[in-house]
N, C-alpha and C. Protein backbone atom coordinates (compact mmCIF):
# COMPACT_ATOMS: atom_id res chain seq x y z
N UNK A 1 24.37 95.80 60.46
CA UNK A 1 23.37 96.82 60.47
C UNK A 1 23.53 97.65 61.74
N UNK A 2 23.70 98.61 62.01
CA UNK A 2 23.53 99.85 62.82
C UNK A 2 22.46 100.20 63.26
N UNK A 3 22.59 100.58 64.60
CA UNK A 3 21.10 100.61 64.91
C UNK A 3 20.91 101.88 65.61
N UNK A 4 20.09 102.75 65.49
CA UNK A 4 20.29 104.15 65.72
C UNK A 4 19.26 104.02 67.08
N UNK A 5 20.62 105.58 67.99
CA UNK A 5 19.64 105.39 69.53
C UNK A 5 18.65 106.70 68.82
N UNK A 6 17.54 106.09 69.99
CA UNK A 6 16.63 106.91 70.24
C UNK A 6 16.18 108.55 70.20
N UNK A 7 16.06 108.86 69.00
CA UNK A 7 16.63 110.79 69.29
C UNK A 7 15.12 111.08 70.26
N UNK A 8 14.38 110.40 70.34
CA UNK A 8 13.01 111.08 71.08
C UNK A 8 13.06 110.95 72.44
N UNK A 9 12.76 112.01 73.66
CA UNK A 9 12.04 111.86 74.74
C UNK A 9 11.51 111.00 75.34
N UNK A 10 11.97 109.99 75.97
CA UNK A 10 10.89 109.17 76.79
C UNK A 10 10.06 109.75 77.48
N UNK A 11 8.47 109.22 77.82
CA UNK A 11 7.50 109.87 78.19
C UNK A 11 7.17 109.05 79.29
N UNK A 12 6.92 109.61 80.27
CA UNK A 12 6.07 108.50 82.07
C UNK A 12 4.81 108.86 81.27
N UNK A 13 3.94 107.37 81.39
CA UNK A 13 2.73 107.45 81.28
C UNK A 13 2.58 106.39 82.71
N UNK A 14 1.32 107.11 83.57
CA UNK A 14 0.91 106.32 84.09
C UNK A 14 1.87 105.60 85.38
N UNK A 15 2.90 106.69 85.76
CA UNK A 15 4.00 105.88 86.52
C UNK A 15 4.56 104.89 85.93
N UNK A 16 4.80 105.08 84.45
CA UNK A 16 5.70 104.23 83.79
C UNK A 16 6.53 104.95 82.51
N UNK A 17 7.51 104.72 82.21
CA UNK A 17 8.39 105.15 81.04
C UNK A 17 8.01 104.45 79.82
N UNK A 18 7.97 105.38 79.03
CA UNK A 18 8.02 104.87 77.47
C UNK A 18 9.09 105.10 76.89
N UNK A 19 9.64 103.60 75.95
CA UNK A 19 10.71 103.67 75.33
C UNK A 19 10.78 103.14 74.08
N UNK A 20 12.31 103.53 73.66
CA UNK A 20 11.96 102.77 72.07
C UNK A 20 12.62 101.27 72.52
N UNK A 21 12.93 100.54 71.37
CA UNK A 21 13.30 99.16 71.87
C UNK A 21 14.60 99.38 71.90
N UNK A 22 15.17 100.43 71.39
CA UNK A 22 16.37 100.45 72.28
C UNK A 22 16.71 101.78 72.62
N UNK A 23 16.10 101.91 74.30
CA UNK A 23 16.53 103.18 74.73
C UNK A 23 17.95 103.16 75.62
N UNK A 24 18.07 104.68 75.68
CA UNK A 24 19.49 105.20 76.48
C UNK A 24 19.45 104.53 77.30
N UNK A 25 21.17 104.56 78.11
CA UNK A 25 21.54 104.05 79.68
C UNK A 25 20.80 105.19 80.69
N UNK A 26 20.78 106.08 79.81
CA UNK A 26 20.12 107.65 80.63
C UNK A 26 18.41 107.26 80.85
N UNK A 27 17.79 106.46 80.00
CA UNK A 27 16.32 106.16 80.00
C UNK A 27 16.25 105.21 81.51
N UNK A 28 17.31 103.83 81.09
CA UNK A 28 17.26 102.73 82.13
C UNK A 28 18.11 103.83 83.59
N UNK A 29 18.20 104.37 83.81
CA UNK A 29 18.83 104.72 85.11
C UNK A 29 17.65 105.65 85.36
N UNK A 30 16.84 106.59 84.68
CA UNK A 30 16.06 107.54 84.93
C UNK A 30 14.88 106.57 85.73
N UNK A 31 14.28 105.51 84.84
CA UNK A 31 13.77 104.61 85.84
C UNK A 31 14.06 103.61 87.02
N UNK A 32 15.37 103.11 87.09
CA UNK A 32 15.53 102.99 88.31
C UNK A 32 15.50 103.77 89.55
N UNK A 33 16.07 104.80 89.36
CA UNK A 33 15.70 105.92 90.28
C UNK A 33 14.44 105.88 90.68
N UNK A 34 13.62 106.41 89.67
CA UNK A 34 12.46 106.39 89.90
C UNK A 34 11.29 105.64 90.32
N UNK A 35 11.96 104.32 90.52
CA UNK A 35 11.08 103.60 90.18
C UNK A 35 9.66 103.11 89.60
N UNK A 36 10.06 103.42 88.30
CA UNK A 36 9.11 103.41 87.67
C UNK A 36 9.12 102.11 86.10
N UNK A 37 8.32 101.60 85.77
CA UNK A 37 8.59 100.26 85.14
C UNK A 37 8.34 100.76 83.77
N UNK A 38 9.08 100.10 82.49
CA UNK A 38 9.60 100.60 81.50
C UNK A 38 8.39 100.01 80.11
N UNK A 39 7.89 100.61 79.80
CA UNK A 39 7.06 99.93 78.34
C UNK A 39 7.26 100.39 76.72
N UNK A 40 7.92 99.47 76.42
CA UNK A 40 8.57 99.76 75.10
C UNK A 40 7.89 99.86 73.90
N UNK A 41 7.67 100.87 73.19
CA UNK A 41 7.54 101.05 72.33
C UNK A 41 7.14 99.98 70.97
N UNK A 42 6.15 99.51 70.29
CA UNK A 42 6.62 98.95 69.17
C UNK A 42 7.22 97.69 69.62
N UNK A 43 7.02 96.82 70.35
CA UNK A 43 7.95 96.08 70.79
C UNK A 43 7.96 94.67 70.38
N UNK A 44 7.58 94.77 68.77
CA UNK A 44 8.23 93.46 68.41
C UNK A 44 6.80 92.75 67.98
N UNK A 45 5.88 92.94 69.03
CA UNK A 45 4.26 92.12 68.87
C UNK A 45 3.82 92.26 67.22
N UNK A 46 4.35 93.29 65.87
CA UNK A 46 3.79 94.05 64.92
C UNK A 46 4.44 92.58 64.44
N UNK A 47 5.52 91.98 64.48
CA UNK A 47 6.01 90.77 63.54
C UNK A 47 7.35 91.47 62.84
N UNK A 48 7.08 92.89 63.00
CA UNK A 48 8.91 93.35 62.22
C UNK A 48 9.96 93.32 62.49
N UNK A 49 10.41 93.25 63.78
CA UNK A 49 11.38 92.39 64.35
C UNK A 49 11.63 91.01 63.53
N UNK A 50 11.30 90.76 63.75
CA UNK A 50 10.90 89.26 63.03
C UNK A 50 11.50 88.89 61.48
N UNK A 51 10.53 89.84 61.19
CA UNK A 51 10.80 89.92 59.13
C UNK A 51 11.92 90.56 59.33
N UNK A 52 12.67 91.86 59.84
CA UNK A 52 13.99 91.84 59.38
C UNK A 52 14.56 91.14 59.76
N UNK A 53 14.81 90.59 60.79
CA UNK A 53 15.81 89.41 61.30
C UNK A 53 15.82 88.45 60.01
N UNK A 54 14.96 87.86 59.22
CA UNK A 54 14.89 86.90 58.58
C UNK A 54 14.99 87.99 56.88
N UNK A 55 15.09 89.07 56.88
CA UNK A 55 15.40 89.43 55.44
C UNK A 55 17.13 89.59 55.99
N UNK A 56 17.33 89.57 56.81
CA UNK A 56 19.10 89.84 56.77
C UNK A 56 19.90 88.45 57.19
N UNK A 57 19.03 87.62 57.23
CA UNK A 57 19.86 86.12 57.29
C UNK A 57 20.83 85.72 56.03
N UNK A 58 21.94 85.46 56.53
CA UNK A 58 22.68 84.77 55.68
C UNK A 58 22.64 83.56 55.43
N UNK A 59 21.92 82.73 55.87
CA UNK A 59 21.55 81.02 55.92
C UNK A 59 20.55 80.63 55.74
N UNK A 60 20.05 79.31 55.20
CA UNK A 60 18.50 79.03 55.23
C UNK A 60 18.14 78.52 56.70
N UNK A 61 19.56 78.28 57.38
CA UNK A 61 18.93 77.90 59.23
C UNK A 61 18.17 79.26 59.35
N UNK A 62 19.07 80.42 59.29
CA UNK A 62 18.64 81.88 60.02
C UNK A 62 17.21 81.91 59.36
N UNK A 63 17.08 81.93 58.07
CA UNK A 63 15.88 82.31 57.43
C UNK A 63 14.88 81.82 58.75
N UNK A 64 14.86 80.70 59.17
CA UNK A 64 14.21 79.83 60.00
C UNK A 64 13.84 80.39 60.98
N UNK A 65 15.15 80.86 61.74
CA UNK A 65 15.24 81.29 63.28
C UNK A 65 15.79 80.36 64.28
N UNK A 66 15.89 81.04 65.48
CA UNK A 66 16.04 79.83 66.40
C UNK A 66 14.61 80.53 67.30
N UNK A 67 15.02 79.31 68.49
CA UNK A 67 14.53 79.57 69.67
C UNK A 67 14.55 80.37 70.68
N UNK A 68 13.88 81.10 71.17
CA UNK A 68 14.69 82.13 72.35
C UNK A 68 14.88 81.16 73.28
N UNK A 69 16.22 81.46 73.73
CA UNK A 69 16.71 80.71 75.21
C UNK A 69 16.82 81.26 76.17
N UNK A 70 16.59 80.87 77.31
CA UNK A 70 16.59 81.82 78.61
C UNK A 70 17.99 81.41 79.30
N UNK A 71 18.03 82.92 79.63
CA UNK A 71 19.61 83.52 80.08
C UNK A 71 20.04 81.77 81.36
N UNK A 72 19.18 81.64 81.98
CA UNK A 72 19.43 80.14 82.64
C UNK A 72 19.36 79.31 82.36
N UNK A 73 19.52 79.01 81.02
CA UNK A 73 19.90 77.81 80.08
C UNK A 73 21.46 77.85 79.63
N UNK A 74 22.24 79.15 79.74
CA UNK A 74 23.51 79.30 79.25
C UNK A 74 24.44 79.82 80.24
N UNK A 75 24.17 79.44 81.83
CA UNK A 75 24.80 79.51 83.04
C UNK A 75 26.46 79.33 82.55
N UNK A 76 27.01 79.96 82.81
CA UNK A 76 28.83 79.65 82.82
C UNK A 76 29.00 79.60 81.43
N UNK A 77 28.11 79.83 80.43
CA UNK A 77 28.51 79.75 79.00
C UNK A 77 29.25 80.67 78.62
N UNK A 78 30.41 80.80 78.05
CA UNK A 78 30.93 81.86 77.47
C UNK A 78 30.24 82.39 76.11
N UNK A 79 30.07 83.47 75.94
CA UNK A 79 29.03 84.09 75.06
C UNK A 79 29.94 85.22 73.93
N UNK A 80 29.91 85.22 72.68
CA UNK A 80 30.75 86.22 71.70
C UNK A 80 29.38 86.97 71.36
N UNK A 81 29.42 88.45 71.78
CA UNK A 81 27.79 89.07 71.81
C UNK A 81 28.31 89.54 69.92
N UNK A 82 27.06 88.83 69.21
CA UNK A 82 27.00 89.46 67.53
C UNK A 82 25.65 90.33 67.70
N UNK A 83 24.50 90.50 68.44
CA UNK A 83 23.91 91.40 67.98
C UNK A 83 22.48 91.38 68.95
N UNK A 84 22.61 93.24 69.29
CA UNK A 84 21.28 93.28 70.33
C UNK A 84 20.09 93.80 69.23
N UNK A 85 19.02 92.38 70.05
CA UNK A 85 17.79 92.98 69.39
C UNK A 85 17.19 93.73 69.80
N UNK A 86 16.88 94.62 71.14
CA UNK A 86 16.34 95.30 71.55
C UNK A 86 16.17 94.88 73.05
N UNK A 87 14.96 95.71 73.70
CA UNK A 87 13.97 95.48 74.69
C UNK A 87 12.55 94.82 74.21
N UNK A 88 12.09 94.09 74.97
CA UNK A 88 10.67 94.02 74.81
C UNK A 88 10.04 94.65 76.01
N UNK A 89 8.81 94.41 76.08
CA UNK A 89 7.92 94.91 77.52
C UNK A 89 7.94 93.23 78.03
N UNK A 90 7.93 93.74 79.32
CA UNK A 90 7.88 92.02 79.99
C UNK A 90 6.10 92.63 80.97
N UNK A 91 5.49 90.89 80.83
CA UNK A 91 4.57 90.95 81.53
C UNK A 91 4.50 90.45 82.65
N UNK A 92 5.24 90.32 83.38
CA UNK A 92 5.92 89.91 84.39
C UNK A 92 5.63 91.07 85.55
N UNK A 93 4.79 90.61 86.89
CA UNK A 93 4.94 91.92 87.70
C UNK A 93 5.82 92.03 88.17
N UNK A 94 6.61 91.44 88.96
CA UNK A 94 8.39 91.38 89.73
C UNK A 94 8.98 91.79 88.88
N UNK A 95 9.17 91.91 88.01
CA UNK A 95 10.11 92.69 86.86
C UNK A 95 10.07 94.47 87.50
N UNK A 96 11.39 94.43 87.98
CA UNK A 96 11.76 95.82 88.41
C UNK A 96 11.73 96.82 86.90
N UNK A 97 12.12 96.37 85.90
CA UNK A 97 12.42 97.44 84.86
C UNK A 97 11.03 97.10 84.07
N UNK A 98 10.54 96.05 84.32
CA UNK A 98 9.13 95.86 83.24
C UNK A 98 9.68 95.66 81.80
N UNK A 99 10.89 95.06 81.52
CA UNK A 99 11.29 94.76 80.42
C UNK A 99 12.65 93.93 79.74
N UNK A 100 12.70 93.10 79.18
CA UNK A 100 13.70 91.90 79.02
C UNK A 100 14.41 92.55 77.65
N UNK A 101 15.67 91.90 77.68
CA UNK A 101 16.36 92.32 76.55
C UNK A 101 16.92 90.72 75.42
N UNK A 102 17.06 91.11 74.71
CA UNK A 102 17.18 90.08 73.40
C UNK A 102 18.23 90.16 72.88
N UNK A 103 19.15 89.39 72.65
CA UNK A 103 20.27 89.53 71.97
C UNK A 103 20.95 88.18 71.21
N UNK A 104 21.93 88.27 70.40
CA UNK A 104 22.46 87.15 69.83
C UNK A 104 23.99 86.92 70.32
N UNK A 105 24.31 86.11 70.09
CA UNK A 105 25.49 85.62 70.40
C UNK A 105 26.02 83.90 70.43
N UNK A 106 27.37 83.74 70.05
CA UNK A 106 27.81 82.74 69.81
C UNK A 106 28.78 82.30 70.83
N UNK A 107 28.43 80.64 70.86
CA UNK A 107 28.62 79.76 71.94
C UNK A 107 30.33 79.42 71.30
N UNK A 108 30.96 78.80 72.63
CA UNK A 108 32.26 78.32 72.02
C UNK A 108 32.37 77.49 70.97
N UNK A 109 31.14 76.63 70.63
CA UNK A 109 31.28 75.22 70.05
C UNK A 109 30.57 75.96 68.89
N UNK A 110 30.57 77.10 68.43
CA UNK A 110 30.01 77.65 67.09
C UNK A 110 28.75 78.18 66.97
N UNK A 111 27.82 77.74 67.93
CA UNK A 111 26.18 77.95 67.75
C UNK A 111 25.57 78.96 68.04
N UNK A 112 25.10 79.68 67.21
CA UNK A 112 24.53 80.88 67.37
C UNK A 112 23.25 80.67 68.30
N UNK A 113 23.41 81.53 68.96
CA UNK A 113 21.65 81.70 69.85
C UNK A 113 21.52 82.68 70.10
N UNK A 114 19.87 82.88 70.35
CA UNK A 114 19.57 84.04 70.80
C UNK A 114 18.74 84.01 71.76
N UNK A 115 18.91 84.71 73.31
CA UNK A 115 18.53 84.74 74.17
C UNK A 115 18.16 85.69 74.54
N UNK A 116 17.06 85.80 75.97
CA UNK A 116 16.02 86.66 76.28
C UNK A 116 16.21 86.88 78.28
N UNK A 117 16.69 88.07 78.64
CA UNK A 117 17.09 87.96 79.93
C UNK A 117 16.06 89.17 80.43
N UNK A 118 15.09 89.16 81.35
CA UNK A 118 14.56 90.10 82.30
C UNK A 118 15.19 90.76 83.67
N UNK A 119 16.30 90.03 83.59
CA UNK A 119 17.04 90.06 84.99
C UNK A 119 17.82 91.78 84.68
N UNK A 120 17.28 92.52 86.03
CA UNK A 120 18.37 94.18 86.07
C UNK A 120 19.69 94.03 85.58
N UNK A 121 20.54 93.47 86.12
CA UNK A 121 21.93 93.65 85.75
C UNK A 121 22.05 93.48 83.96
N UNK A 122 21.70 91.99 83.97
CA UNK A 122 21.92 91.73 82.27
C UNK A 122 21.37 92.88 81.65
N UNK A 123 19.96 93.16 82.04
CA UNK A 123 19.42 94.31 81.04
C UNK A 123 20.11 95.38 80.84
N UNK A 124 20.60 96.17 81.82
CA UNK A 124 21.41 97.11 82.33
C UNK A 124 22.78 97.13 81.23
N UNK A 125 23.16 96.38 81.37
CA UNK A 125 24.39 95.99 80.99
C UNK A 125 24.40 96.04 79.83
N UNK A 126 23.51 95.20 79.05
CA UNK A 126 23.97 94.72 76.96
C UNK A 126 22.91 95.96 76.53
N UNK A 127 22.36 97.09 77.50
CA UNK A 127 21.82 98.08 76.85
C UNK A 127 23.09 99.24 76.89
N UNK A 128 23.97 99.13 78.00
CA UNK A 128 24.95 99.91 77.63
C UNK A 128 26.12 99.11 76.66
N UNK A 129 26.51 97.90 76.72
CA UNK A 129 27.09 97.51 75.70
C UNK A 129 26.80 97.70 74.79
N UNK A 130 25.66 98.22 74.07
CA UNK A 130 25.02 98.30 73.26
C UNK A 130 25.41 99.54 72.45
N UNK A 131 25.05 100.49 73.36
CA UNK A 131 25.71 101.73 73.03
C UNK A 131 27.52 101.87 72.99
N UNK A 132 28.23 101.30 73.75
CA UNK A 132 29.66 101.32 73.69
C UNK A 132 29.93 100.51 72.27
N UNK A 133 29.00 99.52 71.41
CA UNK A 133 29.50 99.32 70.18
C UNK A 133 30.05 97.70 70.55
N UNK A 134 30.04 97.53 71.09
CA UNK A 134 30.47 96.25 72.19
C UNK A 134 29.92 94.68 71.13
N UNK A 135 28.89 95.11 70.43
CA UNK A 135 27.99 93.25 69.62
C UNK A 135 28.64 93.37 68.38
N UNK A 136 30.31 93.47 68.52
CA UNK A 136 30.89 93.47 67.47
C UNK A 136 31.40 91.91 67.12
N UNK A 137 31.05 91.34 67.97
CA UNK A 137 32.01 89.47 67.88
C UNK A 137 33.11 89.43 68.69
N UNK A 138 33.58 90.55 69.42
CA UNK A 138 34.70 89.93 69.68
C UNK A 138 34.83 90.11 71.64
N UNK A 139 33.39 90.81 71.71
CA UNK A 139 33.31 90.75 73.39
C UNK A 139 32.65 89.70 73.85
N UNK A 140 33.31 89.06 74.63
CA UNK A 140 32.69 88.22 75.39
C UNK A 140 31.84 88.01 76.70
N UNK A 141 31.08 87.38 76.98
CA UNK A 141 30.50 87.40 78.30
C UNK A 141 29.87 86.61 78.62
N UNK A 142 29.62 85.78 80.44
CA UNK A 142 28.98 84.76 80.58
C UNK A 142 27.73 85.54 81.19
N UNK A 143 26.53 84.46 81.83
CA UNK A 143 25.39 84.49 82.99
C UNK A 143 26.45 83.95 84.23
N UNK A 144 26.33 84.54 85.51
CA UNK A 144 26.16 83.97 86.46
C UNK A 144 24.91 83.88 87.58
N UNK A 145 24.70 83.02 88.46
CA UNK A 145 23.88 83.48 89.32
C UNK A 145 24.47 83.94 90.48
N UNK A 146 23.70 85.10 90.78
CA UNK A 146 24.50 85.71 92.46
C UNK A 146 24.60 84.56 93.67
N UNK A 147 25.27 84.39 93.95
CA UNK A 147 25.50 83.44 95.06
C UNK A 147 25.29 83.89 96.29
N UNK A 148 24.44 85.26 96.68
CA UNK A 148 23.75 86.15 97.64
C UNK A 148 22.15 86.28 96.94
N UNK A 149 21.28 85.51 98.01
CA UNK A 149 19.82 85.60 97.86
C UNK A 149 19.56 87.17 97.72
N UNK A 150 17.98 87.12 97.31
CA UNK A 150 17.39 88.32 97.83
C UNK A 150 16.63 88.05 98.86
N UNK A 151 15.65 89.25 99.54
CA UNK A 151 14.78 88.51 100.52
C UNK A 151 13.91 87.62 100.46
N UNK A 152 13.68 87.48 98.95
CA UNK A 152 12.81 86.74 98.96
C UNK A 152 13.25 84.83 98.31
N UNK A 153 14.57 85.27 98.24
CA UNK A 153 15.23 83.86 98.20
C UNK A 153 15.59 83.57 97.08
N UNK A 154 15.50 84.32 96.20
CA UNK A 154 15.87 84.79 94.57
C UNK A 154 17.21 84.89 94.66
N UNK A 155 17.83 83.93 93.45
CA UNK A 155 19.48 84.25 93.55
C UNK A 155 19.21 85.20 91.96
N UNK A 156 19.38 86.27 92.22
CA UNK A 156 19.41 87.03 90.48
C UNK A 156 20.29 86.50 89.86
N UNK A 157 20.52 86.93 88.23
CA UNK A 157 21.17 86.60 87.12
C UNK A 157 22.10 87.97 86.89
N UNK A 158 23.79 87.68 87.35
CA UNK A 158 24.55 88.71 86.80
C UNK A 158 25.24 88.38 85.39
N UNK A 159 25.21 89.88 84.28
CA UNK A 159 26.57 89.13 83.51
C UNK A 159 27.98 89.97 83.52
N UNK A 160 28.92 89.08 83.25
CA UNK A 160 29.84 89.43 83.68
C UNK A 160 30.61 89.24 82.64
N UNK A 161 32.29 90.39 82.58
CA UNK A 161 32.99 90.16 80.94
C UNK A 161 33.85 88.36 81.34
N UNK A 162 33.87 87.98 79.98
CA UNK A 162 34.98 86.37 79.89
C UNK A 162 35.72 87.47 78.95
N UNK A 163 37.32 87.22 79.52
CA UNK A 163 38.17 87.09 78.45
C UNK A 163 38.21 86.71 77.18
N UNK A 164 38.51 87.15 76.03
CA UNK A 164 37.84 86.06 74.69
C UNK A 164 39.09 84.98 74.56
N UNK A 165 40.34 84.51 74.90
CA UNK A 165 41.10 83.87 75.01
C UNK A 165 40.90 82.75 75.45
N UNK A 166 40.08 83.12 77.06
CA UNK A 166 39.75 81.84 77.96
C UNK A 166 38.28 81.16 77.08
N UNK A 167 37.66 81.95 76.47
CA UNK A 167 36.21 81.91 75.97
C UNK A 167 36.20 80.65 75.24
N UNK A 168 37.26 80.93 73.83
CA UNK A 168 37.25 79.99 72.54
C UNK A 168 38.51 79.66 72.23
């Protein structure tokens, strides 16, 4: 399934950006600049996210679902990205972008998951992979953690490309 960008305007309300759940690299950079924190659109709370995910399952697992896993549960995992679900709004105040991204992808040992990262870089990143066409199966990528604190003693979450050779 194809997922069409955003033809509308993001709007600052309130010293904040409005977006769709999946806006431009031009949306996420307009708010970093700005600093201004990102609130998405539609974001999933309605349950339709949801129901299509589970009308386009090919399995009675998928029908099911999984669990969301957090991006620090799959440290050094090599990752085959099959498919971004979007942004959500994060309620999170430290959240520089005010919003986490969702995506699927498969582990070396076969297992599909789908995970949920708030961290800048990751977000940054599988929203422009996103657009480059990239959650085709055959790009790979792990989590690392920065091995440089912040000030406040926070090691962030980068991701970074795996070879798909070394991957599986």
């Amino acid at each position: 399934m194809a997922i069409e960008k955003s033809n509308t305007t993001a709007a600052a309300v309130s010293g904040d950006l409005v977006v769709s759940p999946f806006p431009t690299s031009e949306e996420l950079g307009h708010a970093l600049r700005n600093g201004v924190r990102l609130v998405v659109e539609d974001d999933g709370g309605s349950g339709t996210s949801l129901s299509l995910s589970t009308l386009e399952a090919t399995s009675i697992d998928d029908v099911f679902g999984s669990e969301l896993t957090k991006a620090s549960s799959v440290l050094g995992t090599p990752l085959r990205l099959v498919r971004f679900e979007g942004l959500r709004s994060s309620d999170y105040d430290d959240s520089a972008l005010g919003a986490w991204a969702i995506f699927s992808a498969v582990t070396p040992d076969g297992e599909t998951v789908t995970i949920g990262t708030g961290a800048t870089d990751p977000v940054c990143k599988l929203v422009k992979l996103h657009e480059l066409g990239a959650f085709n199966g055959e790009t790979c990528v792990a989590f690392e953690e920065s091995k440089k604190a912040t000030a406040a003693g926070y090691h962030p979450l980068n991701l970074v490309r795996v070879k798909s050779a070394e991957a599986f």
